[in-house]
PDB file of N, CA and C in Angstrom:
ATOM      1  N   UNK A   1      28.939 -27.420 -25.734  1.00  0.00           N
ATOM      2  CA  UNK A   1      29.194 -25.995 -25.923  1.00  0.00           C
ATOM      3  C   UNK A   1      30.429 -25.855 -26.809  1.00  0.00           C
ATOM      4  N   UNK A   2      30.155 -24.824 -27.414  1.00  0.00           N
ATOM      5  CA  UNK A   2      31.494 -24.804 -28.513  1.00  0.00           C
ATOM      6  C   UNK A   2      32.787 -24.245 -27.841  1.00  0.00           C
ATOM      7  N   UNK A   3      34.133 -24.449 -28.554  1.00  0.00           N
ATOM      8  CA  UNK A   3      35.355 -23.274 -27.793  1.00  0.00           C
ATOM      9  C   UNK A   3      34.986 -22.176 -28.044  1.00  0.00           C
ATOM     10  N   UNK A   4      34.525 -21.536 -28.538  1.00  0.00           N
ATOM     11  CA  UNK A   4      34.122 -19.732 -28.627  1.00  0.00           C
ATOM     12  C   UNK A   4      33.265 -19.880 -27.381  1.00  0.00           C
ATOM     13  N   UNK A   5      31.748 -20.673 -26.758  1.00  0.00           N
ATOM     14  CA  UNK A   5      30.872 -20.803 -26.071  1.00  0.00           C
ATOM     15  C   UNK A   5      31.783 -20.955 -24.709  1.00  0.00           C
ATOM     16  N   UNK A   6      32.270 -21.862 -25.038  1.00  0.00           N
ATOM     17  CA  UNK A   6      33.655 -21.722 -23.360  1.00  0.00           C
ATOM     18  C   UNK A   6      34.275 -20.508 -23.135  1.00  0.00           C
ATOM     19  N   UNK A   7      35.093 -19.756 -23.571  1.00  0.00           N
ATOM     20  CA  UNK A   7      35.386 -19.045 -23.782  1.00  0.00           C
ATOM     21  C   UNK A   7      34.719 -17.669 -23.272  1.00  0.00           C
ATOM     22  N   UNK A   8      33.775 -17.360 -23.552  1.00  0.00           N
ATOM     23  CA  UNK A   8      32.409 -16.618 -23.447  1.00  0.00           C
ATOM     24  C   UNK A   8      32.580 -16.408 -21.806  1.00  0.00           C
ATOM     25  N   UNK A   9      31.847 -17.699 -21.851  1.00  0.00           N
ATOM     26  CA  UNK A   9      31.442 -18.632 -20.371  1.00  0.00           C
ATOM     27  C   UNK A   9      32.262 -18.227 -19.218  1.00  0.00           C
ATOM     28  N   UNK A  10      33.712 -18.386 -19.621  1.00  0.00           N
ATOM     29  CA  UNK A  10      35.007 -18.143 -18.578  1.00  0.00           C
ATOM     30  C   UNK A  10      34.981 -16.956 -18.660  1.00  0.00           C
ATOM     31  N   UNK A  11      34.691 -15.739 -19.291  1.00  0.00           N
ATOM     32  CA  UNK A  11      34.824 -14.220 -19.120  1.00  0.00           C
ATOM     33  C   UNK A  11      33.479 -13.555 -18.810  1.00  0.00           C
ATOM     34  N   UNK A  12      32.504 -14.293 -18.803  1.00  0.00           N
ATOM     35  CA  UNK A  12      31.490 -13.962 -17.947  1.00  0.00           C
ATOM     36  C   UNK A  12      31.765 -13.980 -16.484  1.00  0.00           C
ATOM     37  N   UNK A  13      32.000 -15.589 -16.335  1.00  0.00           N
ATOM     38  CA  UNK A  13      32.219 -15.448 -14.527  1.00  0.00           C
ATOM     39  C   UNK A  13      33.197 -15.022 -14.385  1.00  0.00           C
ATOM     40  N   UNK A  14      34.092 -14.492 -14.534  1.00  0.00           N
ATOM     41  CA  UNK A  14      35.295 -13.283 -14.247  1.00  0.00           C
ATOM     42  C   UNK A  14      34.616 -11.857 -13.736  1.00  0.00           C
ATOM     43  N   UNK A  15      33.394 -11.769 -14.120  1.00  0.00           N
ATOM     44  CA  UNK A  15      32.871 -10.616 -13.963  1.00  0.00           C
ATOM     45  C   UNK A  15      32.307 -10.589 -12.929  1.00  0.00           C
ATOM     46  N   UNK A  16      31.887  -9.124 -12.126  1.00  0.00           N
ATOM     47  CA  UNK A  16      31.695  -8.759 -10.850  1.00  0.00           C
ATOM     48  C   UNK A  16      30.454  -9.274 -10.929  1.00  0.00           C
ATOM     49  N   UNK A  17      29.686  -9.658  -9.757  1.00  0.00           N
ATOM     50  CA  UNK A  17      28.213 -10.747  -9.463  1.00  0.00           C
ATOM     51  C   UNK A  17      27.361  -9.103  -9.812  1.00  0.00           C
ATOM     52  N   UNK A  18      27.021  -8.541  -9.797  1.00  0.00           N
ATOM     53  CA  UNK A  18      26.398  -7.609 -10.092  1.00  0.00           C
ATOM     54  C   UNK A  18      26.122  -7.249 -12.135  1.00  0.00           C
ATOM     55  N   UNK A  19      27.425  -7.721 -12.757  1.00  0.00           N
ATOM     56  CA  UNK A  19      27.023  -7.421 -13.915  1.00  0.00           C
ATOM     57  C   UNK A  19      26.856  -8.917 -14.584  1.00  0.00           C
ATOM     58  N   UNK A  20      27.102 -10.367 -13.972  1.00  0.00           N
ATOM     59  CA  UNK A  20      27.352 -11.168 -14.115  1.00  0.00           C
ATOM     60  C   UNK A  20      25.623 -11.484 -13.956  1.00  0.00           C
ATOM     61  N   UNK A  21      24.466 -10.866 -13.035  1.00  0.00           N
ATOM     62  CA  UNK A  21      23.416 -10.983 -13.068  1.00  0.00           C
ATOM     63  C   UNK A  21      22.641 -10.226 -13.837  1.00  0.00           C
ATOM     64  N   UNK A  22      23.296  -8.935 -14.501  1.00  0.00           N
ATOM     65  CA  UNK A  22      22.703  -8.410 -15.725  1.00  0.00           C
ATOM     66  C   UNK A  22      22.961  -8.834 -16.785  1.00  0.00           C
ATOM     67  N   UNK A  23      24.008  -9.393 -17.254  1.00  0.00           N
ATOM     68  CA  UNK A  23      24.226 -10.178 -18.085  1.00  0.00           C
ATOM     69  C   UNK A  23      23.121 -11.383 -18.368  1.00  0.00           C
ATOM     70  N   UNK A  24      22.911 -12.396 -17.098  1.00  0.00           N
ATOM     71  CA  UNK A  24      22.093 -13.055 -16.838  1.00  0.00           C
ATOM     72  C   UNK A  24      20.902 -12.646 -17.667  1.00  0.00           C
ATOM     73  N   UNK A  25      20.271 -12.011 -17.000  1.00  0.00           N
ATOM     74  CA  UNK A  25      19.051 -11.622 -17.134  1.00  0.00           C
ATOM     75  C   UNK A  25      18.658 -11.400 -18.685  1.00  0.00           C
ATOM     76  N   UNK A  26      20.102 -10.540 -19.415  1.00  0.00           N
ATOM     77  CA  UNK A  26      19.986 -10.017 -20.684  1.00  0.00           C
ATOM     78  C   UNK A  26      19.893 -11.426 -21.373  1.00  0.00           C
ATOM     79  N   UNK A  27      20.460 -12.392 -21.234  1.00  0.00           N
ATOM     80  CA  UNK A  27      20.813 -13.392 -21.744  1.00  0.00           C
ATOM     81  C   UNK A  27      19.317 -14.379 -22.020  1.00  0.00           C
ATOM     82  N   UNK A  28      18.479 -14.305 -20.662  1.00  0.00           N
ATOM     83  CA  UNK A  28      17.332 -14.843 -20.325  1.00  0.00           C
ATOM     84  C   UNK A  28      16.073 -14.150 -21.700  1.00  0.00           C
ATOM     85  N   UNK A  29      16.303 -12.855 -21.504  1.00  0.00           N
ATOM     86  CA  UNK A  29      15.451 -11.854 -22.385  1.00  0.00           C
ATOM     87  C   UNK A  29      15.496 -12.102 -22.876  1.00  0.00           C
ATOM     88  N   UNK A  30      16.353 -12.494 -23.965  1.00  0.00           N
ATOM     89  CA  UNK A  30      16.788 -12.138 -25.122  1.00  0.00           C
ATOM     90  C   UNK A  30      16.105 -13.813 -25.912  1.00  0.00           C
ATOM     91  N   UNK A  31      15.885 -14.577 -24.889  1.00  0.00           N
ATOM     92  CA  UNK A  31      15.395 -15.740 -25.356  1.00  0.00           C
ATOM     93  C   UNK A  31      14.199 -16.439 -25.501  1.00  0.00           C
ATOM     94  N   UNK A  32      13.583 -15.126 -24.458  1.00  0.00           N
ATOM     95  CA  UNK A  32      11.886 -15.443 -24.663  1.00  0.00           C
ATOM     96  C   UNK A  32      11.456 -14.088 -25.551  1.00  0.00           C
ATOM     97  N   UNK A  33      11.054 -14.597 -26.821  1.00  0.00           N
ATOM     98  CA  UNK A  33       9.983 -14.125 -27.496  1.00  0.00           C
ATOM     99  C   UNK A  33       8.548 -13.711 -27.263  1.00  0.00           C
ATOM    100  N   UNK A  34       8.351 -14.129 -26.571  1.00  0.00           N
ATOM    101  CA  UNK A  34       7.248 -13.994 -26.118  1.00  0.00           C
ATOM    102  C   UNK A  34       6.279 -12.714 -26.191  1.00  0.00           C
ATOM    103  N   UNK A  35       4.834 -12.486 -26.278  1.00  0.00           N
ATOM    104  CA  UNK A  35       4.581 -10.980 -25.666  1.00  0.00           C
ATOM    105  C   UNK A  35       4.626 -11.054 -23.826  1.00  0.00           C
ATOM    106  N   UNK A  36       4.613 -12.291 -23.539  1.00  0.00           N
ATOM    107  CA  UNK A  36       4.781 -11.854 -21.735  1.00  0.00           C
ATOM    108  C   UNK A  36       6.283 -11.493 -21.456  1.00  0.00           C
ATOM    109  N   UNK A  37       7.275 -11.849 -22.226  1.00  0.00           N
ATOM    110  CA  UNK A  37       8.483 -11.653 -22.038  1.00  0.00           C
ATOM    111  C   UNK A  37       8.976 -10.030 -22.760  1.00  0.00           C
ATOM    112  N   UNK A  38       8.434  -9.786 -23.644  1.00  0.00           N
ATOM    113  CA  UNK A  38       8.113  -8.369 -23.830  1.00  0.00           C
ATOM    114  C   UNK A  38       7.629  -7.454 -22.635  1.00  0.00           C
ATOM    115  N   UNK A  39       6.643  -7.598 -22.203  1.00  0.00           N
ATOM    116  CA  UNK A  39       5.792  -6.995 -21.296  1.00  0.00           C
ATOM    117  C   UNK A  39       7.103  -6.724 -20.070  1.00  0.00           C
ATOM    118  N   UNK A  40       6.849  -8.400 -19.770  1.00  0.00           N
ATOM    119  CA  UNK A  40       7.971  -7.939 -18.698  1.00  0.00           C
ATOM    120  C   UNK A  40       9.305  -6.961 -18.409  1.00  0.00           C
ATOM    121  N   UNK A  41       9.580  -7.305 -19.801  1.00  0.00           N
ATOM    122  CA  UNK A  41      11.165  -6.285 -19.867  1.00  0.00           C
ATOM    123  C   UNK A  41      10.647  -4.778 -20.208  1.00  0.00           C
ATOM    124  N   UNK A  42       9.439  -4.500 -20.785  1.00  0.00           N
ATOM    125  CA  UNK A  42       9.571  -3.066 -20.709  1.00  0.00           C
ATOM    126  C   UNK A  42       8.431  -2.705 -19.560  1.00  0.00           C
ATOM    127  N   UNK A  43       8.153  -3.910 -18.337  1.00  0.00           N
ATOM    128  CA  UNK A  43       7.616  -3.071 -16.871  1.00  0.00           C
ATOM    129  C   UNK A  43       9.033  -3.035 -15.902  1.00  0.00           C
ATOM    130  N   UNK A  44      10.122  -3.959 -16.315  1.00  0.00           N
ATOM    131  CA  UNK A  44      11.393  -4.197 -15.723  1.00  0.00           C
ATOM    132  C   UNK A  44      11.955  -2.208 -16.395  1.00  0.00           C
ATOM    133  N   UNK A  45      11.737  -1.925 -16.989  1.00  0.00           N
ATOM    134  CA  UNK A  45      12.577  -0.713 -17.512  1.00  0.00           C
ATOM    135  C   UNK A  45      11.672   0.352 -17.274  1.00  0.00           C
ATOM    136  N   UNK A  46      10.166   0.542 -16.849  1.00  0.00           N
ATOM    137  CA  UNK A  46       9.213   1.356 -16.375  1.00  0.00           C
ATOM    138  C   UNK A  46       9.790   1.236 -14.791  1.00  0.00           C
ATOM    139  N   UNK A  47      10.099   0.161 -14.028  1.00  0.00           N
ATOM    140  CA  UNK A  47      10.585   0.282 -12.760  1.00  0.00           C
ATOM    141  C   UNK A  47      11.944   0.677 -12.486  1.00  0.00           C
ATOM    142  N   UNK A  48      12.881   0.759 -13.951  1.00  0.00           N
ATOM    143  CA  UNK A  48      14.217   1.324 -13.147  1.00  0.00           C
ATOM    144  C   UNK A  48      14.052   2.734 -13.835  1.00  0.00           C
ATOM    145  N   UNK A  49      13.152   3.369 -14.391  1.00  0.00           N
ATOM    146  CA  UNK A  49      13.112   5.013 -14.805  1.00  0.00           C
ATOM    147  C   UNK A  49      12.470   5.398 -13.669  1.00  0.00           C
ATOM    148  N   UNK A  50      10.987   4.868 -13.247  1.00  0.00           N
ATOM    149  CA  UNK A  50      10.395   5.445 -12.007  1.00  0.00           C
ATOM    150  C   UNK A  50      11.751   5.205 -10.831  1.00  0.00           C
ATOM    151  N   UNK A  51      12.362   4.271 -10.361  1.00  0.00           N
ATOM    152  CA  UNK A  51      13.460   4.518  -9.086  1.00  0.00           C
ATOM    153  C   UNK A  51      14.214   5.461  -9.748  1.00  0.00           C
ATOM    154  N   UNK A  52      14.968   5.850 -10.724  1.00  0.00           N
ATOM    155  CA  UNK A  52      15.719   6.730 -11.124  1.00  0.00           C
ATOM    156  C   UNK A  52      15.242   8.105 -11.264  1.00  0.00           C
ATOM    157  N   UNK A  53      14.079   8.165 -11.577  1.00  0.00           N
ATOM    158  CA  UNK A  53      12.869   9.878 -11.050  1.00  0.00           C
ATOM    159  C   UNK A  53      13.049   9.977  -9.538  1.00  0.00           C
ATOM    160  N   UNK A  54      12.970   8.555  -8.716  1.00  0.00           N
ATOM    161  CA  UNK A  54      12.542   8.768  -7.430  1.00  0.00           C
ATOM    162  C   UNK A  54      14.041   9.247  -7.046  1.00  0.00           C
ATOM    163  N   UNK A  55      14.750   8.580  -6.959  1.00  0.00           N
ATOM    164  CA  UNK A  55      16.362   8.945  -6.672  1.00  0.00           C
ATOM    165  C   UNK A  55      16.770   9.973  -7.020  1.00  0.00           C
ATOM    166  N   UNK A  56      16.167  11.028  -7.863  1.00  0.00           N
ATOM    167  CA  UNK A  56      16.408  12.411  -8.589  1.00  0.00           C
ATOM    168  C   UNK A  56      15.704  13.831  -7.818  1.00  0.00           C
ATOM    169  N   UNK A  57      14.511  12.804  -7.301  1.00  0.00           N
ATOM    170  CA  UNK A  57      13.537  13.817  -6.297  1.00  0.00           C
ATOM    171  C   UNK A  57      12.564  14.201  -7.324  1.00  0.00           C
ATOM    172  N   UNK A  58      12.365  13.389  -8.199  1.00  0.00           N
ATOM    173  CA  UNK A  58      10.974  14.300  -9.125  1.00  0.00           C
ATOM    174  C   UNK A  58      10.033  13.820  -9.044  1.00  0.00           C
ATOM    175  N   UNK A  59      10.055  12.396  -8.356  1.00  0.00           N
ATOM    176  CA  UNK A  59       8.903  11.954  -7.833  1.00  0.00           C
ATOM    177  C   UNK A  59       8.642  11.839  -6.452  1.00  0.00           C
ATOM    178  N   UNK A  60       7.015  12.118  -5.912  1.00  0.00           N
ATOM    179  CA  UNK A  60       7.058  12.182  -4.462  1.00  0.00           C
ATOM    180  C   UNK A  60       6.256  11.031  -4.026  1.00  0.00           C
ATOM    181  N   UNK A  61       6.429  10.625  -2.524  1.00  0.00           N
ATOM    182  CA  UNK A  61       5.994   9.639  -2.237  1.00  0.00           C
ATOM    183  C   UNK A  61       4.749   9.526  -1.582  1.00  0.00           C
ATOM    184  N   UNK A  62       3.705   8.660  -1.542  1.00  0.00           N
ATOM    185  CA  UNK A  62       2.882   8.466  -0.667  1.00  0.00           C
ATOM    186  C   UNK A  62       2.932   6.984   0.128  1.00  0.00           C
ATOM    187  N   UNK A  63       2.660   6.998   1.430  1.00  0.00           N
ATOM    188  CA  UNK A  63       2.528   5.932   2.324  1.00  0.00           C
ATOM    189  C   UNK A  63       1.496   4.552   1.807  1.00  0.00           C
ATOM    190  N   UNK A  64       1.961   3.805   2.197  1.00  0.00           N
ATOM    191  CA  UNK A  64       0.838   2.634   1.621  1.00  0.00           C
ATOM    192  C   UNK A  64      -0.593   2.140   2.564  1.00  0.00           C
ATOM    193  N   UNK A  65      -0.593   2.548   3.389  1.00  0.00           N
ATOM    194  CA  UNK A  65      -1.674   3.049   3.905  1.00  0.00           C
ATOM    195  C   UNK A  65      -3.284   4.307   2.830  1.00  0.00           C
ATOM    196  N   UNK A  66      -1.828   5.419   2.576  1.00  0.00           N
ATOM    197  CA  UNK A  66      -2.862   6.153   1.308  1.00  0.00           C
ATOM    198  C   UNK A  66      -2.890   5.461   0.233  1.00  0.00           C
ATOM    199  N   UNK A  67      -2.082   4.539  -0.161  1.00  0.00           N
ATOM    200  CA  UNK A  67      -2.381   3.994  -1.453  1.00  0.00           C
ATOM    201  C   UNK A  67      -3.336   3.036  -1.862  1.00  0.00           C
ATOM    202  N   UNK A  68      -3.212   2.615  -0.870  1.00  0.00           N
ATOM    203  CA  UNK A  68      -4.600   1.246  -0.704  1.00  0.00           C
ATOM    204  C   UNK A  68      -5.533   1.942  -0.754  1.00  0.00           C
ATOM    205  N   UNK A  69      -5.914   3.167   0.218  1.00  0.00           N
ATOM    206  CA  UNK A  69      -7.354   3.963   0.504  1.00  0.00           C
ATOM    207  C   UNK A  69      -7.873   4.877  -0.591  1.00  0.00           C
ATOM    208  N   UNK A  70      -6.720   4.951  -1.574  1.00  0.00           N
ATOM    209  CA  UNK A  70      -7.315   5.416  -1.902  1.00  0.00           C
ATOM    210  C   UNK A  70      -7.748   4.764  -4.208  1.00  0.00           C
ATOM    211  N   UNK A  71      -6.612   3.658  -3.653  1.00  0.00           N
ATOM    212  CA  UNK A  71      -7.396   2.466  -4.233  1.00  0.00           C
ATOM    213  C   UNK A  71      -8.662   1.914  -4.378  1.00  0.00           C
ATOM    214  N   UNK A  72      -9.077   2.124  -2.712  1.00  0.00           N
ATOM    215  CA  UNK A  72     -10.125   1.163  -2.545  1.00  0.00           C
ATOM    216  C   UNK A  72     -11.377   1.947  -2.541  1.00  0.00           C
ATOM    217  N   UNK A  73     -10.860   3.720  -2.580  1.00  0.00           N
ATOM    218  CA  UNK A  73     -11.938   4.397  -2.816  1.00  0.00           C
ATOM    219  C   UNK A  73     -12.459   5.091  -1.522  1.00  0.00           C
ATOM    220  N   UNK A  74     -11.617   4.810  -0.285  1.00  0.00           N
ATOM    221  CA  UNK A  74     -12.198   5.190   0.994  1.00  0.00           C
ATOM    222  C   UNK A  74     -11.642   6.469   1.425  1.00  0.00           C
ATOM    223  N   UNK A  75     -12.279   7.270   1.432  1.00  0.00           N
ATOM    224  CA  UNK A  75     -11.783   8.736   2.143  1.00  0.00           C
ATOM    225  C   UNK A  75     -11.353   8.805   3.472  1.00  0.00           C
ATOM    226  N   UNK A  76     -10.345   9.615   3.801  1.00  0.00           N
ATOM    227  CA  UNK A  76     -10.194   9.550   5.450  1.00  0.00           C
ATOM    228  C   UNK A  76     -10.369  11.267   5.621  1.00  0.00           C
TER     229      UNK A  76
END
């Protein structure tokens, strides 16, 4: 690893475990090209807008009981 790469390294883990795992993650992304690694990061960003609707109250909930049933097509 280079001294700039050390460097880096030591002011990452200085950082709180919470941004130290977004960091992570960004770091991970950013390295797969991929279209599954695509996919993933924009269903990873479809799941923090839907919790952030839900946390706002604009979205409402149903039980997973109705969700399956009505998945599976079965009326109650």
């Amino acid at each position: 690893m280079s001294e700039r790469g050390a460097e880096v390294l030591e002011e990452a883990l200085s950082l709180p475990p919470e941004e130290r795992a977004e960091l992570a993650d960004r770091l991970l992304t950013s390295l797969d090209s991929s279209p599954v690694g695509q996919i993933d990061a924009l269903w990873a960003a479809e799941a923090e807008d839907r919790l952030d609707a839900f946390e706002r109250g604009e979205i409402k909930t149903v039980s997973a009981d109705d969700a399956f049933d009505s998945a599976s097509g079965v009326k109650q």
